[in-house]
Protein backbone atom coordinates (compact mmCIF):
# COMPACT_ATOMS: atom_id res chain seq x y z
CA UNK A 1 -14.85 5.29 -24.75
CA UNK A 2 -17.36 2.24 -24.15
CA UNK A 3 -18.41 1.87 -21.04
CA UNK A 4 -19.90 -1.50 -19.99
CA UNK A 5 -22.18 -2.20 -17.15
CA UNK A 6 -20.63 -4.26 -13.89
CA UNK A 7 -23.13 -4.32 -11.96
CA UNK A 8 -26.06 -2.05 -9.63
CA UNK A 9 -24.62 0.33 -7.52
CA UNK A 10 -26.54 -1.80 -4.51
CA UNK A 11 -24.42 -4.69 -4.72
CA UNK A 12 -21.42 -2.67 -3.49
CA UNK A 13 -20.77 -1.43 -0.14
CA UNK A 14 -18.54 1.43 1.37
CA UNK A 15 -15.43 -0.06 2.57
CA UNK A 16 -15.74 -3.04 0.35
CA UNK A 17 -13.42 -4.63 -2.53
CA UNK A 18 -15.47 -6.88 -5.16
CA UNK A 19 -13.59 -8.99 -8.55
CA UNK A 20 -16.44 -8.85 -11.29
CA UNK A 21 -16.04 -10.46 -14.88
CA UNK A 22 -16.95 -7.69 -17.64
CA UNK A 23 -17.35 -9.24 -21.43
CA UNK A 24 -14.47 -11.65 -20.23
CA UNK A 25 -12.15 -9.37 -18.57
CA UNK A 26 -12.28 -9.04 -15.02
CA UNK A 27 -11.95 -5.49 -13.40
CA UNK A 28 -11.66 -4.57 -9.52
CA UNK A 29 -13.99 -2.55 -7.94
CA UNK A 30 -12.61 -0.63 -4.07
CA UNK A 31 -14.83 1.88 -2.14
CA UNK A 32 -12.32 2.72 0.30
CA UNK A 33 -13.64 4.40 2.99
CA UNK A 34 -14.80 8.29 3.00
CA UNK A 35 -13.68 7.69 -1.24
CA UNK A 36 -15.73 7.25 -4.42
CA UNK A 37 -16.28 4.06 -6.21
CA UNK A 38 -12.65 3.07 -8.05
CA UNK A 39 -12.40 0.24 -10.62
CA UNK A 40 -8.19 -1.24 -11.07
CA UNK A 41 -6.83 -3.61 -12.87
CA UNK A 42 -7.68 -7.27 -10.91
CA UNK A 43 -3.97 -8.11 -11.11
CA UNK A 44 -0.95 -7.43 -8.93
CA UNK A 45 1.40 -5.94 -11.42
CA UNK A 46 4.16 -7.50 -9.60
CA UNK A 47 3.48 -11.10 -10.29
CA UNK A 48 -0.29 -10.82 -11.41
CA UNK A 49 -1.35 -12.44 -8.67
CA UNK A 50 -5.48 -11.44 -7.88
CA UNK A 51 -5.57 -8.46 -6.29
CA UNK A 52 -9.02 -9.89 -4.81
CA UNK A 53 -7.20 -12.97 -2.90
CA UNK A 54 -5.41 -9.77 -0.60
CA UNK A 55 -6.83 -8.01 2.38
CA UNK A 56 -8.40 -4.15 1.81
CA UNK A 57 -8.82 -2.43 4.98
CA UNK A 58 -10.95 0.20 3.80
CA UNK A 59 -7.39 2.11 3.03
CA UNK A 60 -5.02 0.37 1.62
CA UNK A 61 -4.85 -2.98 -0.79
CA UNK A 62 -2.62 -5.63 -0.06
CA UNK A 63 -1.52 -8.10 -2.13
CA UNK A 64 -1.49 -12.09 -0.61
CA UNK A 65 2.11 -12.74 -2.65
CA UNK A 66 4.56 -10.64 -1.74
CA UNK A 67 2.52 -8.03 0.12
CA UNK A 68 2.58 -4.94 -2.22
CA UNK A 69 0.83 -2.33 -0.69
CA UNK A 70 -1.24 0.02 -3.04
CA UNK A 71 -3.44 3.22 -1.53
CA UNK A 72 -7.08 2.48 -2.42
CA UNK A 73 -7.99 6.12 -3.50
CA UNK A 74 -5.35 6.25 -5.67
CA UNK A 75 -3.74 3.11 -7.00
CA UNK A 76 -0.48 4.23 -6.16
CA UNK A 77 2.30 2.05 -4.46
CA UNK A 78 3.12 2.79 -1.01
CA UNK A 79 5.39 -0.20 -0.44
CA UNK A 80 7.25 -0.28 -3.58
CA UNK A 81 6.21 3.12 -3.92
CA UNK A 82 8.06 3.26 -7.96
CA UNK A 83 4.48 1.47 -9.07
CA UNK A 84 0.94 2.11 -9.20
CA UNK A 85 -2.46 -0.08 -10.39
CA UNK A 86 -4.34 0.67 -14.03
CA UNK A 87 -7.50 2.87 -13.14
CA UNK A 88 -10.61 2.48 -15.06
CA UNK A 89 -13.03 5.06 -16.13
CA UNK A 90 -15.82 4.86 -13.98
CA UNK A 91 -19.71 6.12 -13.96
CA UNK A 92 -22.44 5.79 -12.31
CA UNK A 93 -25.93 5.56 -14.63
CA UNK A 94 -29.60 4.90 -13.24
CA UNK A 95 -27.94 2.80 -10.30
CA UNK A 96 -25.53 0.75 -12.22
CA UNK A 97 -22.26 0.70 -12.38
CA UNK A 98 -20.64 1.13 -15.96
CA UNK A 99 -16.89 0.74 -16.43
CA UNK A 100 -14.25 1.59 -20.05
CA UNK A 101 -11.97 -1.39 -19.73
CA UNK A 102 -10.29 0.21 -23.13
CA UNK A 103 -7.27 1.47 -21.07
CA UNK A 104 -3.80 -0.65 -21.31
CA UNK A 105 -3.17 -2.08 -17.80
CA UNK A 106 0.15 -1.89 -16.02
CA UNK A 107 1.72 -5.57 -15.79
CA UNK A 108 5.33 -6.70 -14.38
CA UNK A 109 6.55 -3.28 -13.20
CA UNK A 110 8.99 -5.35 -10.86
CA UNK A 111 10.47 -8.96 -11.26
């Protein structure tokens, strides 16, 4: 694994959802609420649409297209439920966030 550094750990909030670019890939970073730090794939795997461009209620992720509905602890669908986001191996080192974006990411699950 080779994690790469995101960002500090201070530039992220509980309840927030934040797009940053890592070595040219972008990755997704959710606190949901009462959770731990998650970083997803930035993509809808519908349509690839931003995931960033939704809403994120502290709960759930949204997606502005076609509003696919993922569970922000999780990644999995809840409406289509058949699909579920990439997760990325996360950690936490002297404030910063570090991220392995060496994992294949889900794309076009549905057409």
């Amino acid at each position: 694994m080779t994690f790469k550094t995101v960002c500090s750990l201070d530039e992220l909030w509980e309840g927030e959802m934040e797009s940053r670019e890592v070595d040219g890939q972008e990755v997704l970073l959710v606190w949901p609420d009462g959770g731990e730090l998650i970083a997803y794939q930035p993509m809808c795997p519908h349509q690839e649409v931003a995931l960033i461009e939704g809403k994120f209620d502290g709960k759930t992720l949204i997606c502005r297209a076609h509003n696919w509905v993922f569970d922000a602890c999780s990644g999995k669908g809840i409406n289509p439920s058949d699909c579920a986001l990439t997760k990325f191996p996360l950690r936490i080192e002297d404030g910063q966030i570090l991220v392995d974006l060496d994992v294949e990411v889900a794309r076009f699950t549905h057409t």
